[in-house]
C-alpha atoms as a PDB file:
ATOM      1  CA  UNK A   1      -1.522  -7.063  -2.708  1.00  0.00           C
ATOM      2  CA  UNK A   2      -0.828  -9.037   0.056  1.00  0.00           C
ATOM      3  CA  UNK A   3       2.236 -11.075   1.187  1.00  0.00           C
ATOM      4  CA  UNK A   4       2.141 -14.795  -0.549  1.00  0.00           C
ATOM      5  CA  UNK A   5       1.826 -16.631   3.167  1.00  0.00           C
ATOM      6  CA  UNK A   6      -1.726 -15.581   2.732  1.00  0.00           C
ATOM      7  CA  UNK A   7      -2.289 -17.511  -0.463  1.00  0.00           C
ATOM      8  CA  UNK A   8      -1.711 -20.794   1.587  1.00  0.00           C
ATOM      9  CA  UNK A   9      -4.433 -21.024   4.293  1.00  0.00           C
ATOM     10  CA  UNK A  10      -7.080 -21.915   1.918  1.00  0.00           C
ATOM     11  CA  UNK A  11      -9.833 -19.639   3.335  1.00  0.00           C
ATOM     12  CA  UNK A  12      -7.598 -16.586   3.175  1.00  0.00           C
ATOM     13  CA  UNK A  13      -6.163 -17.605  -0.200  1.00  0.00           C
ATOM     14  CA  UNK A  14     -10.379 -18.088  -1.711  1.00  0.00           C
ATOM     15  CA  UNK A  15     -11.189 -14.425  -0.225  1.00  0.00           C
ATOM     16  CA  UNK A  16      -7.903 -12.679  -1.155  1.00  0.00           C
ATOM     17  CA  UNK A  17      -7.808 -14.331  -5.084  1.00  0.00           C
ATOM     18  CA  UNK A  18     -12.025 -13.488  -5.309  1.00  0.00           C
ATOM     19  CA  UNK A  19     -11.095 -10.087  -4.373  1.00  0.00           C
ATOM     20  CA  UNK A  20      -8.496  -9.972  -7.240  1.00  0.00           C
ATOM     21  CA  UNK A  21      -5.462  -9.976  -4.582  1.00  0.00           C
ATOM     22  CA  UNK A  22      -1.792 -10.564  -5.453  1.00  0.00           C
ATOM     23  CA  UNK A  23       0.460 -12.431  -3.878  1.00  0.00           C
ATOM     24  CA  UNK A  24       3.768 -10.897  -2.979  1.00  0.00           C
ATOM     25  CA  UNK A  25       6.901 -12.582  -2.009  1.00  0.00           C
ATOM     26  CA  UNK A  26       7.958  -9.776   0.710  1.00  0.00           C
ATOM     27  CA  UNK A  27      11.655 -11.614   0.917  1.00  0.00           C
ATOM     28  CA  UNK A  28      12.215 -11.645  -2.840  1.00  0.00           C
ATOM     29  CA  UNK A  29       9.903  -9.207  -4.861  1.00  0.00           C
ATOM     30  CA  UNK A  30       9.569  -9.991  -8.616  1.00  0.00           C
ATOM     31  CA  UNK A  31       9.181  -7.739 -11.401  1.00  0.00           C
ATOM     32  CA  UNK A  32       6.179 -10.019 -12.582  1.00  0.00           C
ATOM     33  CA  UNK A  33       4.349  -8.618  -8.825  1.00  0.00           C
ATOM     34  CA  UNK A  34       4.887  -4.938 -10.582  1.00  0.00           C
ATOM     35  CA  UNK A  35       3.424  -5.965 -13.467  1.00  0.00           C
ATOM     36  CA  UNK A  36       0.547  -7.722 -12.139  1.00  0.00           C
ATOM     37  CA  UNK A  37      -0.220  -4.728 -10.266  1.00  0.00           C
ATOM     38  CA  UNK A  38       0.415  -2.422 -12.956  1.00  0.00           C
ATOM     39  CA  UNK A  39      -1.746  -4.083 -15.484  1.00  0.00           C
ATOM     40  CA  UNK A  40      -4.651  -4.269 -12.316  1.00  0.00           C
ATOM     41  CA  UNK A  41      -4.357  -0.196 -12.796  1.00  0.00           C
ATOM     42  CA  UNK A  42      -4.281   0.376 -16.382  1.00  0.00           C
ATOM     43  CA  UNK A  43      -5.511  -2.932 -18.126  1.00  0.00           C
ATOM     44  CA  UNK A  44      -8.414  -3.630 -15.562  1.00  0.00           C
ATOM     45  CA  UNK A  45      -8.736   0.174 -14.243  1.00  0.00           C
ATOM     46  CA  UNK A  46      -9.553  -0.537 -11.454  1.00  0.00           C
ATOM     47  CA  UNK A  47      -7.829   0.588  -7.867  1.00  0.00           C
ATOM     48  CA  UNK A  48      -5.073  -1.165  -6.080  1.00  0.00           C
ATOM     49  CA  UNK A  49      -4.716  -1.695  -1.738  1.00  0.00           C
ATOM     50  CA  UNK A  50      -1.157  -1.980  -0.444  1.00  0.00           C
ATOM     51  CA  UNK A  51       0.696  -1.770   2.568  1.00  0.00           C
ATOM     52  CA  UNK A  52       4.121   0.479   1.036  1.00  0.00           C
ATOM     53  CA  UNK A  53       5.865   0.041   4.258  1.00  0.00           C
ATOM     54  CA  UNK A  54       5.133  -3.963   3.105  1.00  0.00           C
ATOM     55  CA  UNK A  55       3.315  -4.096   6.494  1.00  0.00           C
ATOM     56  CA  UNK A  56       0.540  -2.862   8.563  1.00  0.00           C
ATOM     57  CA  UNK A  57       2.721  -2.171  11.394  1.00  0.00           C
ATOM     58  CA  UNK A  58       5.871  -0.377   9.987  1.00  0.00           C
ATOM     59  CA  UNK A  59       6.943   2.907   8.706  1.00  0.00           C
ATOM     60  CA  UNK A  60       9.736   2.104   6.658  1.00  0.00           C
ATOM     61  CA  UNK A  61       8.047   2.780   3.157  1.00  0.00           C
ATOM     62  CA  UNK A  62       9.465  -0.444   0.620  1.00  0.00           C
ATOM     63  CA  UNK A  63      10.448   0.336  -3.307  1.00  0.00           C
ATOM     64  CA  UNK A  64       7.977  -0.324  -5.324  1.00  0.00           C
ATOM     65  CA  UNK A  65       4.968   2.226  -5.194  1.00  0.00           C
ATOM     66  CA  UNK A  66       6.427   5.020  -6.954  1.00  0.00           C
ATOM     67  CA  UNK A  67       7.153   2.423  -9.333  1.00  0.00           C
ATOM     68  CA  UNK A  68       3.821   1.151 -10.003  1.00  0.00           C
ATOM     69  CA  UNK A  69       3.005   4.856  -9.932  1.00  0.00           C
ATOM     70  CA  UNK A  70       5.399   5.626 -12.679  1.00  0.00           C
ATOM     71  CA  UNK A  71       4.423   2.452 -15.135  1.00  0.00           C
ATOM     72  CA  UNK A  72       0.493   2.978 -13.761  1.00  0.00           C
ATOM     73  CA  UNK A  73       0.825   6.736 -14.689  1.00  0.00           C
ATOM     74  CA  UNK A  74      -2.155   6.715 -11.620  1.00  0.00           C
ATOM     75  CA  UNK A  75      -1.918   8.619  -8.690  1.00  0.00           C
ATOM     76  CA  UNK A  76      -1.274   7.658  -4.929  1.00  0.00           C
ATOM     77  CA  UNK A  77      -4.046   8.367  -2.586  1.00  0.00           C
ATOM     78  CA  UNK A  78      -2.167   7.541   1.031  1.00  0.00           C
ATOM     79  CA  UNK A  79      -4.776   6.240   3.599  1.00  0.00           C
ATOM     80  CA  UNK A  80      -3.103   5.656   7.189  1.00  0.00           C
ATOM     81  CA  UNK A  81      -4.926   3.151   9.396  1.00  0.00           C
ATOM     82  CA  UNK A  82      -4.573   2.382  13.328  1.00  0.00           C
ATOM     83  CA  UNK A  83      -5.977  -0.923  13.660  1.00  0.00           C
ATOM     84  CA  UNK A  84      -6.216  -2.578  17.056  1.00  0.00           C
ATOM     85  CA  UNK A  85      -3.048  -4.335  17.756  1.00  0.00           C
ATOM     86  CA  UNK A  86      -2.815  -7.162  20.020  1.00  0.00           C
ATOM     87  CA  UNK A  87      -5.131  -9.698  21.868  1.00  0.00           C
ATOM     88  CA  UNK A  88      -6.871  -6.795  24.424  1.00  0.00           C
ATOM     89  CA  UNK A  89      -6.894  -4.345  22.027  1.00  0.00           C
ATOM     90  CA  UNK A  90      -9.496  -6.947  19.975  1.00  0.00           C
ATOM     91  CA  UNK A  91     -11.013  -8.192  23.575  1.00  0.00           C
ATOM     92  CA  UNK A  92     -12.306  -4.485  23.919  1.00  0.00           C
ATOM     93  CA  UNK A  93     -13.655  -3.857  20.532  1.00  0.00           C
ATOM     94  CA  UNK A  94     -10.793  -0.921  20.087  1.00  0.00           C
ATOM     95  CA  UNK A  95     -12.077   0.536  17.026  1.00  0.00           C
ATOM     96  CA  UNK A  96      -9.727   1.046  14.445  1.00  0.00           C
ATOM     97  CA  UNK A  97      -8.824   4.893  13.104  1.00  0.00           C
ATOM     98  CA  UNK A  98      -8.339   5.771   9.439  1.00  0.00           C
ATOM     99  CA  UNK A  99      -7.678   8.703   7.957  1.00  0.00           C
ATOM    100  CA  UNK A 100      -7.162   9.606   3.661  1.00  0.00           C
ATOM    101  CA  UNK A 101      -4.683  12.176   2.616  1.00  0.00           C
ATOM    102  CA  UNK A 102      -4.219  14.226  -0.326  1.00  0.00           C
ATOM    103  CA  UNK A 103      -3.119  12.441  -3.303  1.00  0.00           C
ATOM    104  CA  UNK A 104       0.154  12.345  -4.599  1.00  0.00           C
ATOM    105  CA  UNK A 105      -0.482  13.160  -8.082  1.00  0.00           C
ATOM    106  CA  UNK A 106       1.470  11.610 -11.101  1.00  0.00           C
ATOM    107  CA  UNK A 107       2.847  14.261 -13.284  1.00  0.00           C
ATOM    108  CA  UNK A 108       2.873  13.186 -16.886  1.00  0.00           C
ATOM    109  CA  UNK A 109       5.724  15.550 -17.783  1.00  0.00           C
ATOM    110  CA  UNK A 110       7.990  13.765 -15.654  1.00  0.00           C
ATOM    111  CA  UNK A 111      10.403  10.880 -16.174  1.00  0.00           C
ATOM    112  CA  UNK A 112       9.914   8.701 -13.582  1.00  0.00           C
ATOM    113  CA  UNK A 113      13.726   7.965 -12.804  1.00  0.00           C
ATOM    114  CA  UNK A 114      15.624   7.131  -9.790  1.00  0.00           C
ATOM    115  CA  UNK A 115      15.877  10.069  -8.657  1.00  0.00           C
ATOM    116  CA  UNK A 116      12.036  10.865  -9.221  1.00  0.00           C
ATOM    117  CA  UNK A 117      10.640   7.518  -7.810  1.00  0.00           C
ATOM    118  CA  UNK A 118      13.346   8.220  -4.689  1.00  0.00           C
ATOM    119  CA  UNK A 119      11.129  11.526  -4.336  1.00  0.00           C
ATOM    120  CA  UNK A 120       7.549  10.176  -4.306  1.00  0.00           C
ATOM    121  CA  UNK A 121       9.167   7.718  -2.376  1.00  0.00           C
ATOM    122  CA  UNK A 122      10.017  10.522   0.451  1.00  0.00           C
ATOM    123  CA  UNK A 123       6.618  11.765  -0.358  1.00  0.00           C
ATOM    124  CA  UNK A 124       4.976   9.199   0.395  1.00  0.00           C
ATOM    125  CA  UNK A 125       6.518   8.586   3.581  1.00  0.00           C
ATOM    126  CA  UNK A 126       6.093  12.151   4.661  1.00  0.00           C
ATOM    127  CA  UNK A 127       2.391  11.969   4.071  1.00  0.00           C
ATOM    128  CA  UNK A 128       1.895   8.535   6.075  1.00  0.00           C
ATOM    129  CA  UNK A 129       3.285  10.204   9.045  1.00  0.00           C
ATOM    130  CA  UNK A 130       1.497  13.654   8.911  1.00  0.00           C
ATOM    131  CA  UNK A 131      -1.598  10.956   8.616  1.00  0.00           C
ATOM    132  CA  UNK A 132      -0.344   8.853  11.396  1.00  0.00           C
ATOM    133  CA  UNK A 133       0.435  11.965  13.715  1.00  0.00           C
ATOM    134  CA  UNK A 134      -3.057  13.603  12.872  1.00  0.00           C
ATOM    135  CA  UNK A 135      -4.522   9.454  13.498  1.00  0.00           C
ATOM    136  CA  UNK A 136      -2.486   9.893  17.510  1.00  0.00           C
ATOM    137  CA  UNK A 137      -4.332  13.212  18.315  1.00  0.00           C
ATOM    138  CA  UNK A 138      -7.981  11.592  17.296  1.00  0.00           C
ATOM    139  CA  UNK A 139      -9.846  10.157  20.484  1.00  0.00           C
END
């Protein structure tokens, strides 16, 4: 998935739509984005990259994952990255730190309700920052 600005520099737009991307309006989000990634899940089975803070420089985790969670019945494997931010940062080759969590299983027995998707929701975001904190403490 990746935010629909993309999809006009044609470059960008032939190497995010060969690599199966979505476009997402981040100002407006459509149901038809949910289902698009849903179906990418369950349809095409195969796995889905996003951004759930909408961004790769917030952590203010968006609606909409626990969502496609609860229609993709698939589970959430959070991966936190630390990419090198800024002109110098890219000068001096920072290299960029990742680290993959445990997933966040979906639990067939579960209805996936407001109150549910608010809770993977929470999950989510907890797990991003134990990533992110562990990411500070690598050299």
């Amino acid at each position: 998935m990746a935010k629909k600005e993309l999809f006009e520099i044609p470059f960008i737009k032939w190497v995010i739509t060969n690599a199966m991307g979505i476009p997402v309006d981040r100002e407006k989000p459509s149901p038809k984005t949910i289902r698009q990634a849903s179906n990418r899940l369950t349809k095409d089975n195969i796995n889905l990259g996003i951004f759930p803070t909408g961004t790769r420089h917030s952590t203010k985790v968006q609606p909409g994952t626990a969502f496609i969670q609860g229609v993709s019945k698939k589970d959430i494997i959070p991966i936190a990255i630390q990419p090198p931010i800024g002109f110098k940062e890219y000068i001096t080759r920072k290299k960029a730190k990742m680290l993959i969590g445990e997933p966040i299983k979906f639990d067939p027995d579960v209805k996936y309700d407001r109150e549910k998707l608010a809770e993977v929701d929470q999950l989510i975001k907890q797990r991003f920052n134990e990533l992110n904190e562990e990411l500070k403490n690598l050299p």
